[in-house]
Protein backbone atom coordinates (compact mmCIF):
# COMPACT_ATOMS: atom_id res chain seq x y z
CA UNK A 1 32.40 279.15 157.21
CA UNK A 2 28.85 281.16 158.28
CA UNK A 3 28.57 283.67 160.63
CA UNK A 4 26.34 284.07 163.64
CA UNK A 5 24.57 287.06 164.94
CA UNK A 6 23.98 287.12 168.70
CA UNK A 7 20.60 289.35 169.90
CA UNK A 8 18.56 289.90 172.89
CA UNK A 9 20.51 290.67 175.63
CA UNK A 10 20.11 293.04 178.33
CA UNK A 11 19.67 293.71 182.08
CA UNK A 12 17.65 292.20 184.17
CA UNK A 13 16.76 290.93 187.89
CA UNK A 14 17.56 287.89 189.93
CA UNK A 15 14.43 285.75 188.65
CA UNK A 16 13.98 287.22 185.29
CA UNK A 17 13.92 286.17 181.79
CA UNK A 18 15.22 286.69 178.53
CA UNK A 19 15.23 285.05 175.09
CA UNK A 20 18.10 285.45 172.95
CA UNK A 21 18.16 284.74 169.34
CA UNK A 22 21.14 283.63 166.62
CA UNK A 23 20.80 284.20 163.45
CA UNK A 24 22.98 282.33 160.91
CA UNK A 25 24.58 283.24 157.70
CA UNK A 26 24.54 280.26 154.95
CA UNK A 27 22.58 277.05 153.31
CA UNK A 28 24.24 274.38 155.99
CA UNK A 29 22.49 275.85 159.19
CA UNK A 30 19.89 272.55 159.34
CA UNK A 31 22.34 270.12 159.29
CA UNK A 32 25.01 271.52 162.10
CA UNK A 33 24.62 271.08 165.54
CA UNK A 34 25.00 274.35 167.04
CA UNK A 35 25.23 275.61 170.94
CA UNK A 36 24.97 278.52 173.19
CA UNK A 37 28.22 279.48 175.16
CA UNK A 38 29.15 282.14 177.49
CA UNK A 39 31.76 283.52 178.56
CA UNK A 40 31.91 285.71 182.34
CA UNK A 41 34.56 287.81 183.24
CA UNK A 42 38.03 286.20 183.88
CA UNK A 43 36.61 282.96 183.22
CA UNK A 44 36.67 280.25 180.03
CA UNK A 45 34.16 280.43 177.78
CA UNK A 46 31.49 277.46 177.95
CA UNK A 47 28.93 275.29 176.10
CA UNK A 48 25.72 276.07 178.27
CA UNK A 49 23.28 274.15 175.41
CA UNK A 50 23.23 272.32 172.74
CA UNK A 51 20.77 270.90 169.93
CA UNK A 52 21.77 268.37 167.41
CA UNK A 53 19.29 268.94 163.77
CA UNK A 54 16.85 266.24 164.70
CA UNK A 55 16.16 268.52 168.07
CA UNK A 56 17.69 266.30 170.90
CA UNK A 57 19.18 268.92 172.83
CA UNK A 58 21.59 268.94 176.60
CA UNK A 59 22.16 271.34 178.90
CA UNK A 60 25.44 272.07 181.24
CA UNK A 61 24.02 271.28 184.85
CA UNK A 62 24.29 274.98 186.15
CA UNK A 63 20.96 275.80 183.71
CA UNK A 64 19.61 272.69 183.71
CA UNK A 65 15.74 272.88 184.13
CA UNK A 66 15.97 277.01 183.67
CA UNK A 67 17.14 277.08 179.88
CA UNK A 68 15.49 276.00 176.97
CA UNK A 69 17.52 275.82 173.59
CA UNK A 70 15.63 275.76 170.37
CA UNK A 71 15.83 275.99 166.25
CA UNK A 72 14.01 277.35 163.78
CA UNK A 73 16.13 275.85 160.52
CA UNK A 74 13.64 277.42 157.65
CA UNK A 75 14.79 280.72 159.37
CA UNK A 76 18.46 279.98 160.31
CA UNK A 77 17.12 280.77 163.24
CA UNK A 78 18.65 279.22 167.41
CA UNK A 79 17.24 280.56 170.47
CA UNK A 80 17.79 280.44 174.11
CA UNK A 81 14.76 280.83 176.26
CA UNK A 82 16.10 281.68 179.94
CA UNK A 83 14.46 281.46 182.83
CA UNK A 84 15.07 282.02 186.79
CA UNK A 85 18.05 283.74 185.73
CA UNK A 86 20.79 284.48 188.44
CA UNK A 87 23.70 286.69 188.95
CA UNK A 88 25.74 283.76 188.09
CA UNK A 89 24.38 283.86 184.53
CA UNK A 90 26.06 287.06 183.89
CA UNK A 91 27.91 287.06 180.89
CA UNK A 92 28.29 287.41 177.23
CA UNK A 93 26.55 284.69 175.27
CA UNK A 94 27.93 283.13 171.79
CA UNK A 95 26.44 280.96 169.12
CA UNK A 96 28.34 278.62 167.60
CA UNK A 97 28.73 275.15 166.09
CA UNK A 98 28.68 273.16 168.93
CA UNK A 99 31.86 270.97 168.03
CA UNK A 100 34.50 272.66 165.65
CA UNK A 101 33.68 276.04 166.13
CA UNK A 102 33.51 278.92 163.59
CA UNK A 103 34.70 282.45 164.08
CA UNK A 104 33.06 283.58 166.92
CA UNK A 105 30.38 286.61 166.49
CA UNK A 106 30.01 289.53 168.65
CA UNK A 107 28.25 287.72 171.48
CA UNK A 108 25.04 289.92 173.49
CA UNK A 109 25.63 290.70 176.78
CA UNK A 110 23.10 289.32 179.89
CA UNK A 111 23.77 290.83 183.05
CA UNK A 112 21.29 289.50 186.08
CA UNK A 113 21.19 292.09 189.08
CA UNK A 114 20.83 290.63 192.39
């Protein structure tokens, strides 16, 4: 198994952005296809986006048009451009394989203010 550091979270207002970035241990990184989850106080964690290693990528409807995943395999590198964020958005974000998950990292929290 890899592991997966989680970066770039913070505060911020309703209508704000923030990029967060996941950095993966290993040689395999390329050919896995990886997703961002979250998971919000007292509620399941969930796949919010997802990019296969050829770059076709889905979203979960709630961020839909306001997220942007991406991947940067010569750097090991998954990112999550976010956009008109909301106080709905709140929560800690994971990186992961996006089907049969590996041991979850640390997660970075976002918090949007209202």
């Amino acid at each position: 198994q890899g592991q997966f550091v989680e970066s770039g979270g913070g505060l911020v207002q309703s209508g704000g952005s923030l990029r967060l970035s996941c950095v993966a241990s290993g040689s395999i990184f390329g050919a896995l296809a990886m997703g961002w989850f979250r998971q919000a106080p007292g509620k399941q964690r969930e796949l919010v986006a997802g990019i296969i290693p050829g770059g076709i990528t889905d979203y979960a409807d709630s961020v839909k048009g306001r997220f942007t995943i991406s991947r940067d395999n010569a750097k090991n590198t998954m990112y999550l451009q976010m956009n008109s964020l909301k106080p709905e958005d709140t929560a800690v974000y994971y990186c992961n394989r996006k089907r049969r998950t590996w041991a979850w990292g640390q997660g970075t929290q976002v918090t949007v203010s209202s």
